[in-house]
N, C-alpha and C. Protein backbone atom coordinates (compact mmCIF):
# COMPACT_ATOMS: atom_id res chain seq x y z
N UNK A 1 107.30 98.91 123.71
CA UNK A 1 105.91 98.51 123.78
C UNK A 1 105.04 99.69 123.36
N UNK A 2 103.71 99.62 123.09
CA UNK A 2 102.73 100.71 122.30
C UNK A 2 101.48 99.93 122.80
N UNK A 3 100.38 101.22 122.73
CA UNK A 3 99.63 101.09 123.05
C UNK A 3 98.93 102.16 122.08
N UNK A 4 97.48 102.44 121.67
CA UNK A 4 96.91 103.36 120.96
C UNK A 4 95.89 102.45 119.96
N UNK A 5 95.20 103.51 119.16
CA UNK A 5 94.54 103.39 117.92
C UNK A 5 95.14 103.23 116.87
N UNK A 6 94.36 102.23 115.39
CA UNK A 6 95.58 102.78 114.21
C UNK A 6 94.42 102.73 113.12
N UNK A 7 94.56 103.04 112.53
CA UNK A 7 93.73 102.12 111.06
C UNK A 7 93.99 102.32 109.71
N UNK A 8 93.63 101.54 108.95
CA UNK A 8 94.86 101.33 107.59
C UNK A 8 96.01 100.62 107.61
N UNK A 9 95.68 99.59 108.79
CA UNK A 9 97.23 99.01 109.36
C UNK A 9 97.45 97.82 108.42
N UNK A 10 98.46 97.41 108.02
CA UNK A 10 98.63 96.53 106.96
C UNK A 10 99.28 95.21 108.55
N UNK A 11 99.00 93.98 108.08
CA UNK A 11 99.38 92.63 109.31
C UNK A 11 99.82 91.88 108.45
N UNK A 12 101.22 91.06 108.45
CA UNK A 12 101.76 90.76 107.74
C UNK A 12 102.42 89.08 108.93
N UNK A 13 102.07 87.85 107.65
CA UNK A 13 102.49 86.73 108.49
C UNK A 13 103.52 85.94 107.33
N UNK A 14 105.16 85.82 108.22
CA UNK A 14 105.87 85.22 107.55
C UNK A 14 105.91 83.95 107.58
N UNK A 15 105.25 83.17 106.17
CA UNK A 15 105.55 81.25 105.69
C UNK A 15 106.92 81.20 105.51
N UNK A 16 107.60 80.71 106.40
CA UNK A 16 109.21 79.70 106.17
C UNK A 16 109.21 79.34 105.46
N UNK A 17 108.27 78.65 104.71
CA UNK A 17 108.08 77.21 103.72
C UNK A 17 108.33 78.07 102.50
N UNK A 18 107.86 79.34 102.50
CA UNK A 18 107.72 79.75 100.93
C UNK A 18 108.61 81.11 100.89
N UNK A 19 108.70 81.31 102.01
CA UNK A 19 109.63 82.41 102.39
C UNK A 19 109.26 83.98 101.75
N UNK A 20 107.88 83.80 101.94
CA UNK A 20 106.71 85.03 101.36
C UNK A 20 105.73 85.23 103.19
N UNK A 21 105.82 86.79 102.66
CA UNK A 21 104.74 87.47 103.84
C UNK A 21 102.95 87.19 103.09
N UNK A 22 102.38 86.73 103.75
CA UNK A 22 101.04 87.35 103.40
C UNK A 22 100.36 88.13 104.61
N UNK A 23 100.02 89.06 103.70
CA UNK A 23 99.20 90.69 104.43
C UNK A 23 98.23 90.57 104.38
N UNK A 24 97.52 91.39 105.25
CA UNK A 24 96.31 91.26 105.26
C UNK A 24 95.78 93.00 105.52
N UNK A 25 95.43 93.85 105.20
CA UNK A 25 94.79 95.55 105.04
C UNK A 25 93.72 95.37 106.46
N UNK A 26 94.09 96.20 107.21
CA UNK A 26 92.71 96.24 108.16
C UNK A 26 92.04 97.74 108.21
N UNK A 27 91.29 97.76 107.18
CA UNK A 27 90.97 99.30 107.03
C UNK A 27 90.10 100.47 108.09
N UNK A 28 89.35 99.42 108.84
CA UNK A 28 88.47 100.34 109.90
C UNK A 28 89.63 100.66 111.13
N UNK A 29 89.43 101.48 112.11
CA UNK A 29 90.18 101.62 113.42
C UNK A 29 90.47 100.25 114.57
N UNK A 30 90.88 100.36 115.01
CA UNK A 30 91.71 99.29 115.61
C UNK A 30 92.14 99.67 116.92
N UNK A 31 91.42 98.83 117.99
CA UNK A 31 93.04 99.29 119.36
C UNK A 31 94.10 98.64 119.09
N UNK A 32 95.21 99.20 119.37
CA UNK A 32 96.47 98.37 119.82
C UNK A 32 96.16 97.93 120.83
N UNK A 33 96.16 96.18 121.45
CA UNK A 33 95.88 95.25 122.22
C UNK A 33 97.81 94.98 122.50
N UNK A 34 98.56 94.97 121.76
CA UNK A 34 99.78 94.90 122.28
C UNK A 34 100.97 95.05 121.39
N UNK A 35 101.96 95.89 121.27
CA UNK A 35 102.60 96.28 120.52
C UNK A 35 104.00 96.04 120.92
N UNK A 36 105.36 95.60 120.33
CA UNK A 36 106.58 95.25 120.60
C UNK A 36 107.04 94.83 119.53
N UNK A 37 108.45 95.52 119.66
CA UNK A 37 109.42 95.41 118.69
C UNK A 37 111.09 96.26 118.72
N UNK A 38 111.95 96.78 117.87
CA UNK A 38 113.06 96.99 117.69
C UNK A 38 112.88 97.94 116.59
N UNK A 39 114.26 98.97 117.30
CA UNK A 39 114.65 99.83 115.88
C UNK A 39 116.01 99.84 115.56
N UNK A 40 116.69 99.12 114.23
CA UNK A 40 117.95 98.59 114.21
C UNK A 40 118.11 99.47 112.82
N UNK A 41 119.56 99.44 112.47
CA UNK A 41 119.88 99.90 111.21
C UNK A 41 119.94 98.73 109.63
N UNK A 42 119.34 98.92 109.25
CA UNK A 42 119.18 98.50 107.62
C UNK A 42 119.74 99.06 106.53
N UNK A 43 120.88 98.31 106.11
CA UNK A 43 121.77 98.71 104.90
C UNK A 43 121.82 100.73 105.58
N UNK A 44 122.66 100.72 107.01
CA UNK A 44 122.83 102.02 107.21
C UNK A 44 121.22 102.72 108.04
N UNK A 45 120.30 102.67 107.58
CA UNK A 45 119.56 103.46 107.26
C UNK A 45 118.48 103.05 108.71
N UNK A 46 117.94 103.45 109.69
CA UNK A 46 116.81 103.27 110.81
C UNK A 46 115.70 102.92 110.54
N UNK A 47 115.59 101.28 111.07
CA UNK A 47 114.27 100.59 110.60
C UNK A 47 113.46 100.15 111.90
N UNK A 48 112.22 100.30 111.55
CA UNK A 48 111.47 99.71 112.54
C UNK A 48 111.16 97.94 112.46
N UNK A 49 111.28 97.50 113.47
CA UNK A 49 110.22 96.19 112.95
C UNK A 49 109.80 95.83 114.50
N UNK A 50 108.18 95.70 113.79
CA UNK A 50 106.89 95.90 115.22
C UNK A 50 106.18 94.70 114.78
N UNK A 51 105.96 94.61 115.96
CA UNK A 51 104.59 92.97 116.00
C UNK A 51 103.63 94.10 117.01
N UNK A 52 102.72 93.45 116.07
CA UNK A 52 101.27 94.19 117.09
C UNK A 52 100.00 93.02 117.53
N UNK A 53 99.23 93.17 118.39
CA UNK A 53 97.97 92.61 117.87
C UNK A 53 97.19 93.68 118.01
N UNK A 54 95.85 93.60 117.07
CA UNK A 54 94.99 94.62 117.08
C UNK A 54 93.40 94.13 117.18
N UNK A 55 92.63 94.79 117.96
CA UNK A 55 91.15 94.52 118.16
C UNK A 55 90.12 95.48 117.22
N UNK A 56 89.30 94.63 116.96
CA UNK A 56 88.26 95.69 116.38
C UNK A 56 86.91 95.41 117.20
N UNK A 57 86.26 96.42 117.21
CA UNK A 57 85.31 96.93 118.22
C UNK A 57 84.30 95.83 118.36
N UNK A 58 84.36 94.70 117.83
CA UNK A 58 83.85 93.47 118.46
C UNK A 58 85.02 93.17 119.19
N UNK A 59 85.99 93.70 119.86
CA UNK A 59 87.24 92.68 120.63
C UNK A 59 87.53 91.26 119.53
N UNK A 60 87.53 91.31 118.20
CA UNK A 60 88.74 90.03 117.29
C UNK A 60 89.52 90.82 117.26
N UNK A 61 90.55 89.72 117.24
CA UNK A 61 91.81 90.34 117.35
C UNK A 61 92.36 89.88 116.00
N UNK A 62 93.27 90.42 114.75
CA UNK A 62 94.47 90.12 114.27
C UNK A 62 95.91 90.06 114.64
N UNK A 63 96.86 89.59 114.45
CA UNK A 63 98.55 89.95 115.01
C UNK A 63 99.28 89.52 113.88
N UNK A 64 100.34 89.99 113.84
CA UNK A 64 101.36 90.05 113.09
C UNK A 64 102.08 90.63 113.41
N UNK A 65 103.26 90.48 112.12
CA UNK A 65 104.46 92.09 111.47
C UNK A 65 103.60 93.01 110.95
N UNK A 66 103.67 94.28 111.87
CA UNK A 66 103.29 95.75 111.61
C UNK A 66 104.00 95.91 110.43
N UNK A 67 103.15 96.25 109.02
CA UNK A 67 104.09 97.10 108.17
C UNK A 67 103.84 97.93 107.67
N UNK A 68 102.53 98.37 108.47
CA UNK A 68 102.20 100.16 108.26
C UNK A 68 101.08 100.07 108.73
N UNK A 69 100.42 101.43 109.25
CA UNK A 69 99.24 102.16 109.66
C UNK A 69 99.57 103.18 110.20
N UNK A 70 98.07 103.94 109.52
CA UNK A 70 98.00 105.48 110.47
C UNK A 70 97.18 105.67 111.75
N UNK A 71 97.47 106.40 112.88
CA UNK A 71 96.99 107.04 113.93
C UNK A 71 96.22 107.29 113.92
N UNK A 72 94.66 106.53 114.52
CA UNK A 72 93.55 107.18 114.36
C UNK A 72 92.92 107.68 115.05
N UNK A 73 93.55 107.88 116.46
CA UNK A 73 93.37 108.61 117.68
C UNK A 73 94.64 108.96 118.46
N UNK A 74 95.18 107.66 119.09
CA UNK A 74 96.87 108.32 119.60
C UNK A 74 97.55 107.05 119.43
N UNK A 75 98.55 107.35 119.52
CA UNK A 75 99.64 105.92 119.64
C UNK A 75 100.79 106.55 120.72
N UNK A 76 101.05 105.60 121.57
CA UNK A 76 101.67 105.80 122.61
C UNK A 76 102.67 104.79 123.04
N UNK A 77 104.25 105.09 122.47
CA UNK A 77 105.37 103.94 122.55
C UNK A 77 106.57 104.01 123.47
N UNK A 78 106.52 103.37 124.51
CA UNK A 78 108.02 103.73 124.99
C UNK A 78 109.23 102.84 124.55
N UNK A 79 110.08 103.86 124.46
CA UNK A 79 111.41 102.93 123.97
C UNK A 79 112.56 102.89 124.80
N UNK A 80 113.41 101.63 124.79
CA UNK A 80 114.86 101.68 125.81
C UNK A 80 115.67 102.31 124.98
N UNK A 81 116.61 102.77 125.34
CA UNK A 81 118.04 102.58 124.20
C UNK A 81 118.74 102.03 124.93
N UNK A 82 119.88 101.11 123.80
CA UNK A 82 120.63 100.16 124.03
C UNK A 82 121.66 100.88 123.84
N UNK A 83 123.02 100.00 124.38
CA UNK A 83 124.37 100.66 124.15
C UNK A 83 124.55 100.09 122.87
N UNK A 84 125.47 101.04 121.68
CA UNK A 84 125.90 100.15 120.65
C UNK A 84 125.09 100.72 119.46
N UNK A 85 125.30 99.65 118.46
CA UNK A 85 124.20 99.58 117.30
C UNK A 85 124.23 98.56 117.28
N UNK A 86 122.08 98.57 116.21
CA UNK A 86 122.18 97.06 116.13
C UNK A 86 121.81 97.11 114.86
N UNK A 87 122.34 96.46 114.15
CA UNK A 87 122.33 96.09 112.84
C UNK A 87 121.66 95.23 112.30
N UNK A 88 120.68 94.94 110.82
CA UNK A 88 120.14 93.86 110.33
C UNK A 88 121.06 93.51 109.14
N UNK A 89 121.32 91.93 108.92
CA UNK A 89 121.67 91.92 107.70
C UNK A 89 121.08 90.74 107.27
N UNK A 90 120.90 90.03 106.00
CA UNK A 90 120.60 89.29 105.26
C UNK A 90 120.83 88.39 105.34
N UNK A 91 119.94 87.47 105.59
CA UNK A 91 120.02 86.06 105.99
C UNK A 91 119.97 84.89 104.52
N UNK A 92 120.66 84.39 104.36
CA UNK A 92 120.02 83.54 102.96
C UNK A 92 119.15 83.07 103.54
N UNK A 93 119.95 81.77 104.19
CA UNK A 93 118.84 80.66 105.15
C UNK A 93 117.72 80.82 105.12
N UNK A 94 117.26 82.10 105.21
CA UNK A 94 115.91 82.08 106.12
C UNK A 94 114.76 83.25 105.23
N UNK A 95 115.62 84.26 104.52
CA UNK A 95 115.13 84.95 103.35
C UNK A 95 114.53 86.10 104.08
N UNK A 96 115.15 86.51 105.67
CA UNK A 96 114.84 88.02 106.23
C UNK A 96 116.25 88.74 106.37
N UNK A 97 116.06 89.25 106.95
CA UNK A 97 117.19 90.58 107.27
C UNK A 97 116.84 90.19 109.22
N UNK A 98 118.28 89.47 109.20
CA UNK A 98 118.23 89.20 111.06
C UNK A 98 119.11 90.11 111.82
N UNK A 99 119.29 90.10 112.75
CA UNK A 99 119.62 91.19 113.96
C UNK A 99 121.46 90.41 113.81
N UNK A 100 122.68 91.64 113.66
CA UNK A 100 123.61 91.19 113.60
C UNK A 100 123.99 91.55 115.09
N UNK A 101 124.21 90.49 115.61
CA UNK A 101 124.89 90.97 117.40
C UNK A 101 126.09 90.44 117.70
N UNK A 102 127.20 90.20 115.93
CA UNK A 102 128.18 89.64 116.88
C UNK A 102 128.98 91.76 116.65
């Protein structure tokens, strides 16, 4: 979970139907209103993937897939660790990279 400021945060919503993200740039500062997600390995390599929602200083909120922003005051995340690894791999079906847990 996270909590903090961000801005420049890119919000990203996945259509099933078309199996495309559309983003959306939120360029002014932002609270984090609520932050959660996973850090698994991708083709090897340590990936994040975060859902946030974010407020702007009228309190609207956006939410999505986090797929970037910078710190524009603090960001503050605690994390578990799990036993194991967790792995993403490639889904046709569905056209993401899903959590391999067998």
């Amino acid at each position: 979970s996270g909590i903090g400021a961000v801005r420049e945060a890119v919000l990203g919503y996945f259509d099933p139907d078309t199996r495309a993200y559309y983003k959306e740039e939120l360029a002014e500062s932002h609270e984090i209103a609520g932050m959660s997600g996973n850090l698994s390995l991708v083709d090897g390599e340590p990936t994040l993937h975060l859902h946030a929602t974010l407020a702007d200083r009228n309190h609207r909120t956006r939410a999505g897939h986090l797929f970037s922003a910078r710190v524009s005051v603090t960001v503050e995340v605690e994390c578990t660790r799990l036993a194991g690894t967790v792995e993403r791999k490639w889904d046709e079906e569905t056209g993401l990279k899903l959590l391999d847990l067998d």
